[in-house]
PDB file of N, CA and C in Angstrom:
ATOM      1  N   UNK A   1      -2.847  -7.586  11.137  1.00  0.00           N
ATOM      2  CA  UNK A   1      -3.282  -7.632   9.762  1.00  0.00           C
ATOM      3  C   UNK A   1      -2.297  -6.834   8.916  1.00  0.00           C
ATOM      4  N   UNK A   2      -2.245  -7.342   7.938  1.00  0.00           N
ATOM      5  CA  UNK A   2      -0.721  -6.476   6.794  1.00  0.00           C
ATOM      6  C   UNK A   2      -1.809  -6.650   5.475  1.00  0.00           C
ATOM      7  N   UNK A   3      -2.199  -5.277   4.504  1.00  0.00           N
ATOM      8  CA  UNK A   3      -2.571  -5.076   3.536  1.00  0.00           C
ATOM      9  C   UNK A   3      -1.621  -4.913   2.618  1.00  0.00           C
ATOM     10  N   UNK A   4      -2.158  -5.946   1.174  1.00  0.00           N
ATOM     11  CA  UNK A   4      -1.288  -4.707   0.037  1.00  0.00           C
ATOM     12  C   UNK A   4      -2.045  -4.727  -0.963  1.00  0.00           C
ATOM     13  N   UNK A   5      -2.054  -4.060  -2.259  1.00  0.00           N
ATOM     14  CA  UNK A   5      -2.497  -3.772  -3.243  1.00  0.00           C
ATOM     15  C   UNK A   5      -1.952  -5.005  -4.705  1.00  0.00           C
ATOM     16  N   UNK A   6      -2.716  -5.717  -5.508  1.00  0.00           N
ATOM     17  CA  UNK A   6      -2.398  -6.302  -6.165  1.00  0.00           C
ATOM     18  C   UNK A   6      -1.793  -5.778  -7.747  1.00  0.00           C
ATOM     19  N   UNK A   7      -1.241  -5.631  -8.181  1.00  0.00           N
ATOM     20  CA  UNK A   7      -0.872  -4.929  -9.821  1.00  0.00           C
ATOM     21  C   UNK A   7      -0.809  -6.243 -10.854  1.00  0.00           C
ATOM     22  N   UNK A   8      -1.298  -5.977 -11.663  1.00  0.00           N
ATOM     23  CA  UNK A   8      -1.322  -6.436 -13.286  1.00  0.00           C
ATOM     24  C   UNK A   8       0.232  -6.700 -13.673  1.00  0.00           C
ATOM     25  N   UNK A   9       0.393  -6.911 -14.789  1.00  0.00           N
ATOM     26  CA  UNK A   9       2.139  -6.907 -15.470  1.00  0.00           C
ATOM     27  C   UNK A   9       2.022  -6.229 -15.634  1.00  0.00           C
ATOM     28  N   UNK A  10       1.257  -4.977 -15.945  1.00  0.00           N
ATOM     29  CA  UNK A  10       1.052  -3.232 -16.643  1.00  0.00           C
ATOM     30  C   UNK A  10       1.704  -2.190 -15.841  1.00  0.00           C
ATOM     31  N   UNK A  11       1.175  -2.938 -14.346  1.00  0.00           N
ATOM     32  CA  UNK A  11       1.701  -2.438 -13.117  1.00  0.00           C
ATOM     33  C   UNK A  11       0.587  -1.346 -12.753  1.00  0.00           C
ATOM     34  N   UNK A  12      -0.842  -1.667 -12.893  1.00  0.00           N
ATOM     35  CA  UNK A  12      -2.075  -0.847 -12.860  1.00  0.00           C
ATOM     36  C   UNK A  12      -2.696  -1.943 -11.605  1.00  0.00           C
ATOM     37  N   UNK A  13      -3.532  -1.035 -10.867  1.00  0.00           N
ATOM     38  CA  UNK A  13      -4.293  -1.754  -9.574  1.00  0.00           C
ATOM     39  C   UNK A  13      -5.271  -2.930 -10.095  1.00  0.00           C
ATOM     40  N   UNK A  14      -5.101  -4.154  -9.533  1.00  0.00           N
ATOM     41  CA  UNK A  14      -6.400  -4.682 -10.055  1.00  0.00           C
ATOM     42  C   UNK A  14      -6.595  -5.311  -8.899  1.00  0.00           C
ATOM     43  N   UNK A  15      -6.432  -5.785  -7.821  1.00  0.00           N
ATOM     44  CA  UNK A  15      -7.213  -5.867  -6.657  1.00  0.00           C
ATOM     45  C   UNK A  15      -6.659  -5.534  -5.415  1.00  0.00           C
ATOM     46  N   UNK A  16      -6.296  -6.852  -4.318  1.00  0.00           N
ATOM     47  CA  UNK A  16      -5.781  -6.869  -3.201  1.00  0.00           C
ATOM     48  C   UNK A  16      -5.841  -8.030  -2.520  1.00  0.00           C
ATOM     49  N   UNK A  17      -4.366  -7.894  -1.413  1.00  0.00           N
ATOM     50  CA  UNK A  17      -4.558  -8.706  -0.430  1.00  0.00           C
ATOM     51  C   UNK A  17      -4.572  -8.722   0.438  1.00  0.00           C
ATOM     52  N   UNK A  18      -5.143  -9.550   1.923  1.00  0.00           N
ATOM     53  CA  UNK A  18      -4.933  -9.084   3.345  1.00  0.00           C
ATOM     54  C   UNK A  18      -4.566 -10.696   3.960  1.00  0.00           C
ATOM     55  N   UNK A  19      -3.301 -10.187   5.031  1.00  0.00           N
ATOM     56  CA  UNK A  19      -2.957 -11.278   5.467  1.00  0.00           C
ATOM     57  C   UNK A  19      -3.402 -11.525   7.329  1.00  0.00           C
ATOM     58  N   UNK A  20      -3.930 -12.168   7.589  1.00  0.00           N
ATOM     59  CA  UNK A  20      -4.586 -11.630   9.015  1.00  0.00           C
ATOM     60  C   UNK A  20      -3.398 -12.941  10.187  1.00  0.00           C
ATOM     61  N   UNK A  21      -2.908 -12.458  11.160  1.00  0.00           N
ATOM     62  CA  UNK A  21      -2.036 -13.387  12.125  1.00  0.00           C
ATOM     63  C   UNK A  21      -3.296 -13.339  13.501  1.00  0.00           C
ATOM     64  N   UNK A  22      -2.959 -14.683  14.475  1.00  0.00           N
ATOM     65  CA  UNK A  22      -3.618 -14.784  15.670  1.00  0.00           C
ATOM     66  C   UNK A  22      -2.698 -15.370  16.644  1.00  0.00           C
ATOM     67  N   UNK A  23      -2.567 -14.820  17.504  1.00  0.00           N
ATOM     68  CA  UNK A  23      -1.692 -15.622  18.332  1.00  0.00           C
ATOM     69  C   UNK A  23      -0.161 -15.697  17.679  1.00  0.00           C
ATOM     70  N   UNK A  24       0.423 -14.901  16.725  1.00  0.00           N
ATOM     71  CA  UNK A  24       1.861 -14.998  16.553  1.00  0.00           C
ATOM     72  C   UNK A  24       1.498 -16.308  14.808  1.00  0.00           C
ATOM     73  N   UNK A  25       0.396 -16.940  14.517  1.00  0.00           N
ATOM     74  CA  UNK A  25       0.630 -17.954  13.771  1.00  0.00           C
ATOM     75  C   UNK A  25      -0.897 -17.037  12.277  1.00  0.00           C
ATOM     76  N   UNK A  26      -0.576 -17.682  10.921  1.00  0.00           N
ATOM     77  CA  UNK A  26      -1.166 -17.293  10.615  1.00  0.00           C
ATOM     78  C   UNK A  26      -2.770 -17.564  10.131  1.00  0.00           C
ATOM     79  N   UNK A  27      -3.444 -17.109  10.254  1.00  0.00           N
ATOM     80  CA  UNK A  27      -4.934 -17.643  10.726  1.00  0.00           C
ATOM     81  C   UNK A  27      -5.852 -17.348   9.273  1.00  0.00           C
ATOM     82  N   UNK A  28      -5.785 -16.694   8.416  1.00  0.00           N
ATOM     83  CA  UNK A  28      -6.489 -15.813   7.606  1.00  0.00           C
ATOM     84  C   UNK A  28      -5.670 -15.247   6.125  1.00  0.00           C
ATOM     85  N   UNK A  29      -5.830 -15.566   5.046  1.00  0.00           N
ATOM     86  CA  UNK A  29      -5.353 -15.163   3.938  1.00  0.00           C
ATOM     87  C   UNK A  29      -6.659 -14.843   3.118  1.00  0.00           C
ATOM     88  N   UNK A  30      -6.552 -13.466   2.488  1.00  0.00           N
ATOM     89  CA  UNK A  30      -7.459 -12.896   1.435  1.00  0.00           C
ATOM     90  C   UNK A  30      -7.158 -12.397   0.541  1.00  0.00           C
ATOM     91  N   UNK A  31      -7.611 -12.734  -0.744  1.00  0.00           N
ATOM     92  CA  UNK A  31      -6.870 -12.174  -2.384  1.00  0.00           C
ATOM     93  C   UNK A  31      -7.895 -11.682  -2.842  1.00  0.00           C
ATOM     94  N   UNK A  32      -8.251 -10.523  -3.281  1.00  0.00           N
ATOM     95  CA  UNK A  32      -9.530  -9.996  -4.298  1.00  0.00           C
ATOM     96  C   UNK A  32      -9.280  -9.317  -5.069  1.00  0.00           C
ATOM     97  N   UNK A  33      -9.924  -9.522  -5.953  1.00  0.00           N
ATOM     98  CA  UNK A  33     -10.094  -8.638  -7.081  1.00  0.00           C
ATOM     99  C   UNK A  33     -10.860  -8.226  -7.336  1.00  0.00           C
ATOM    100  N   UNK A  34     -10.634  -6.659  -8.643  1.00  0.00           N
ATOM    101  CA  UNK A  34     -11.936  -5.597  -8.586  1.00  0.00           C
ATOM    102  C   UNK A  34     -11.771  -6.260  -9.999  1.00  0.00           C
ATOM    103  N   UNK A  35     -11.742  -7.035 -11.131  1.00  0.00           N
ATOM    104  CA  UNK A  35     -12.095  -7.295 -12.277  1.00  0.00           C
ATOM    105  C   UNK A  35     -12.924  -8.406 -12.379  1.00  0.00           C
ATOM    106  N   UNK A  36     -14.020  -8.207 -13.514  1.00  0.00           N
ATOM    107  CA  UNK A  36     -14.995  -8.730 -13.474  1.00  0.00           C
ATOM    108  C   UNK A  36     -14.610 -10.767 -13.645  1.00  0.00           C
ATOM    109  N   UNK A  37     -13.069 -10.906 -14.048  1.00  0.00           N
ATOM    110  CA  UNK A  37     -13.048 -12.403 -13.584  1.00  0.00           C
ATOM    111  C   UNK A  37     -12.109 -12.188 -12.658  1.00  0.00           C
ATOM    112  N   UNK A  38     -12.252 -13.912 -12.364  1.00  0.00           N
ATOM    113  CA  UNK A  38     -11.130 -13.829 -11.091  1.00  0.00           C
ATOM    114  C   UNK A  38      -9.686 -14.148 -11.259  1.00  0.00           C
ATOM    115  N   UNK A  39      -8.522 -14.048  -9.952  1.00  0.00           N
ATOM    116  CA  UNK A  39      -7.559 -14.355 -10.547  1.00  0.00           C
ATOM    117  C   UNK A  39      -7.689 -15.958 -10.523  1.00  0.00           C
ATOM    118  N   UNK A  40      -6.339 -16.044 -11.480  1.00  0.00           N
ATOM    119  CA  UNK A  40      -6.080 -17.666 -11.638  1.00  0.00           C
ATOM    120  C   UNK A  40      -5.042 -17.944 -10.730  1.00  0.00           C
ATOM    121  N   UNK A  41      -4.789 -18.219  -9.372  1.00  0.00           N
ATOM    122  CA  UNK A  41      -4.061 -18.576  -8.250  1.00  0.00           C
ATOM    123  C   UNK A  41      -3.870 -17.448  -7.749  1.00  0.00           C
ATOM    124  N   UNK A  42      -2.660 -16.954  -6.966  1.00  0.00           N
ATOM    125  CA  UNK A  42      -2.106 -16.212  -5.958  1.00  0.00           C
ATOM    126  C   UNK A  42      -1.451 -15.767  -6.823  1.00  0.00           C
ATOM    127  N   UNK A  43      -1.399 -13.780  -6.514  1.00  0.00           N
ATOM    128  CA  UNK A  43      -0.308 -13.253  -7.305  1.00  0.00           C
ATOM    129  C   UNK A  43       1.390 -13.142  -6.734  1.00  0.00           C
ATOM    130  N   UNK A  44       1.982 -13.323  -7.497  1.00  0.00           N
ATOM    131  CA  UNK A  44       3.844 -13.133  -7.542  1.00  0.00           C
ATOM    132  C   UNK A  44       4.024 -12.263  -6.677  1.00  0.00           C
ATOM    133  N   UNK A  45       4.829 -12.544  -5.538  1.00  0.00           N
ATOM    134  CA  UNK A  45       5.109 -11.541  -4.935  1.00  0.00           C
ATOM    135  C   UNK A  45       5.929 -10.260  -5.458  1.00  0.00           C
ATOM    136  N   UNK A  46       6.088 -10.287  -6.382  1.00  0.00           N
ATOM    137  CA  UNK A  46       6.510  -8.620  -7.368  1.00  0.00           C
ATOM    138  C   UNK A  46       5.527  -8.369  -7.855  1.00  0.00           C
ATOM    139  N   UNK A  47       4.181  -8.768  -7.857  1.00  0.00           N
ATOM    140  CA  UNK A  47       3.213  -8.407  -8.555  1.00  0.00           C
ATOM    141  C   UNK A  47       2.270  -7.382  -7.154  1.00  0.00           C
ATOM    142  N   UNK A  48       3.050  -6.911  -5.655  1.00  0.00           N
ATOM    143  CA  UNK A  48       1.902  -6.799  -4.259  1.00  0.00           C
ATOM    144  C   UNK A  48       2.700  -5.447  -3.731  1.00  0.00           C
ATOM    145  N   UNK A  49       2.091  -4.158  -3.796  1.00  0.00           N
ATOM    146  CA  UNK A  49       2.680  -3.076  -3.362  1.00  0.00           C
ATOM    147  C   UNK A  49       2.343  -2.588  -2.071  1.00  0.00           C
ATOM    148  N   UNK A  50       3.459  -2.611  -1.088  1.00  0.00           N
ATOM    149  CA  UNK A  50       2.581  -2.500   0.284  1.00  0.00           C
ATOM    150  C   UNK A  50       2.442  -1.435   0.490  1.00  0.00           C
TER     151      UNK A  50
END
């Protein structure tokens, strides 16, 4: 499993992601957020601080 933290353009925390592997392949992708809407797709990978 590899965590990171999601940032805004502000560059302030607003959620997270977790990427989960099984067997060498990847099995599991999770994006959340702590704001009361959700995001609109997957964030930019310059937008994920590991």
């Amino acid at each position: 499993m590899a965590e990171a933290i999601v940032l805004d353009a502000a560059g302030q925390e607003i959620g997270g992601a977790m990427v989960f592997a099984y067997d060498g392949y990847l099995s599991n992708l999770e994006v959340y957020t702590w704001e009361d809407t959700p995001m609109a797709g997957l964030p930019a990978p310059d937008r994920l601080r590991w």
